[in-house]
Each structure stands twice: as C-alpha cells, then as structure tokens.
Protein backbone atom coordinates (compact mmCIF):
# COMPACT_ATOMS: atom_id res chain seq x y z
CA UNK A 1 -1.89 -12.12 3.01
CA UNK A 2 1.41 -14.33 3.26
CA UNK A 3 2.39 -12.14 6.60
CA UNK A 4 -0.40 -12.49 8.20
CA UNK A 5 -3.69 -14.79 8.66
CA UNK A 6 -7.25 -14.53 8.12
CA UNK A 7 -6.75 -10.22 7.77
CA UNK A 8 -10.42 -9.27 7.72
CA UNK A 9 -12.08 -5.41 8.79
CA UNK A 10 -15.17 -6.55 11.48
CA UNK A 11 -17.70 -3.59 11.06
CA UNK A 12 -18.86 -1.88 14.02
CA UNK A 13 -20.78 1.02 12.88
CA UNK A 14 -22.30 2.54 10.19
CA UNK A 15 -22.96 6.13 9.58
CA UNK A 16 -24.74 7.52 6.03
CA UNK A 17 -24.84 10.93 4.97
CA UNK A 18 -26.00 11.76 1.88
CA UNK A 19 -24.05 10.67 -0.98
CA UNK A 20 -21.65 9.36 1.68
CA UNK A 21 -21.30 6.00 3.72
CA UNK A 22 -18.96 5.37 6.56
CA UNK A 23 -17.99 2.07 8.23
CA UNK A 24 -15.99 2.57 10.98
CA UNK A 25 -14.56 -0.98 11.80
CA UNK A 26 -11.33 -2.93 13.28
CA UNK A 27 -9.54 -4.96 11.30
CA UNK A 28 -8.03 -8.20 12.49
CA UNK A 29 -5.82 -10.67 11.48
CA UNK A 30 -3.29 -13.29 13.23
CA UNK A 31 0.71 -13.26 12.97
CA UNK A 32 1.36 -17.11 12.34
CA UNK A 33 5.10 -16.66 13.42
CA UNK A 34 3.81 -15.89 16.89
CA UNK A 35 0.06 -16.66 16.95
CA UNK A 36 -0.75 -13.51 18.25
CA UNK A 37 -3.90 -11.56 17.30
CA UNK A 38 -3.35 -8.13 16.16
CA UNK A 39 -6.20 -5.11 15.44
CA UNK A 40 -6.01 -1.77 13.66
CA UNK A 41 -8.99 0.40 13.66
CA UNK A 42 -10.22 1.47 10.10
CA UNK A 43 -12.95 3.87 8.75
CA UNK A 44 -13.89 2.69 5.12
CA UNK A 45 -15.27 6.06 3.35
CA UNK A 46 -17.61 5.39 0.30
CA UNK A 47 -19.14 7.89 -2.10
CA UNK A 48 -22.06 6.99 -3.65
CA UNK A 49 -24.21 8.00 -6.90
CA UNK A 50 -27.40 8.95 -6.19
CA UNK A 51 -27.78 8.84 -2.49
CA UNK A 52 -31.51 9.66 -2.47
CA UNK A 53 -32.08 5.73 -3.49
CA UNK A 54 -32.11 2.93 -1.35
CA UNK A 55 -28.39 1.26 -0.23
CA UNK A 56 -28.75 -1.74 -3.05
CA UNK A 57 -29.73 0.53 -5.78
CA UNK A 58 -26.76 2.95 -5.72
CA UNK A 59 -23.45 2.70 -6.71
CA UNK A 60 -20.09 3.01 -5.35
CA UNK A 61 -17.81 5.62 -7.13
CA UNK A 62 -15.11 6.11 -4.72
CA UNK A 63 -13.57 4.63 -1.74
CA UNK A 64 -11.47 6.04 0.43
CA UNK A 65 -9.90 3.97 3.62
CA UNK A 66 -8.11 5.50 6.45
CA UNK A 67 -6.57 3.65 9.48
CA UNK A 68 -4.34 3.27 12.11
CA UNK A 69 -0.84 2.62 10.34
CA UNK A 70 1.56 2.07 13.21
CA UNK A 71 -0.45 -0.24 14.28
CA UNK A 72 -0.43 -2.15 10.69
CA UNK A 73 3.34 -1.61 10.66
CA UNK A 74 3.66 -2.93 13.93
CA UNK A 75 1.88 -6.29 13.04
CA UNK A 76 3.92 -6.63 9.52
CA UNK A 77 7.25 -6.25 11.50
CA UNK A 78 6.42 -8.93 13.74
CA UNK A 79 5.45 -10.95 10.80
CA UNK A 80 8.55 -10.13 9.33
CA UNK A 81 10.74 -10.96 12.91
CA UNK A 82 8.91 -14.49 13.41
C-alpha cells in the first residue's frame, strides 16, 4: 500500500458452483510516482461450507487468489523507479 494508491480488485463477474464461488475481477490501483493507472486481472476462488444454503449463511473456509503477476510486477517496479 506505500507503492501504490487506492489498490482495490473491481468485481466483474461472479460464477458459483457448489461449494465453490468465483469472482473474476481487475484490480486497480495508481503509481503516485507517475500518476499512472495500472490493472491486473484477478480470479478470487472461495470454498465454502455448506453450499446448499443461501450466500449469507455459509462460510468461507478457503481462499485461493490467482492473477496476472507480470503485470503486478510491472506496476511495483515503476513504483519502485518513480
């Protein structure tokens, strides 16, 4: 968070599957050295207990995230340059 600015993932879709959630999202964030806005794309992967009940009433028991990490490296080296 001291590299880089306002990192957040923006979700863009979500796919269930059982005991299983995906969010496949981009995450953003600004390099303050340069201004520039950067994006990675990320999938979020969340196992869940009891995935016959409703979203609320279950609970997360792993998490799993996978994403693009040139593109992360990429931004942190400019951070790092600026």
């Amino acid at each position: 968070n001291e590299r880089l600015e306002d990192p957040r993932p923006e979700p863009e879709e979500f796919i269930r599957d059982g005991d299983r959630l995906i969010v496949l999202c981009t995450w953003r964030a600004r390099v303050p050295s340069t201004g520039r806005d950067v994006a990675a794309r990320v999938a979020h992967v969340f196992t869940l207990e009891r995935g016959d009940l409703p979203l609320p009433e279950q609970r997360v028991t792993s998490f799993e995230m996978i994403a693009d990490t040139a593109a992360f490296a990429a931004a942190l080296a400019e951070a790092d340059s600026g």
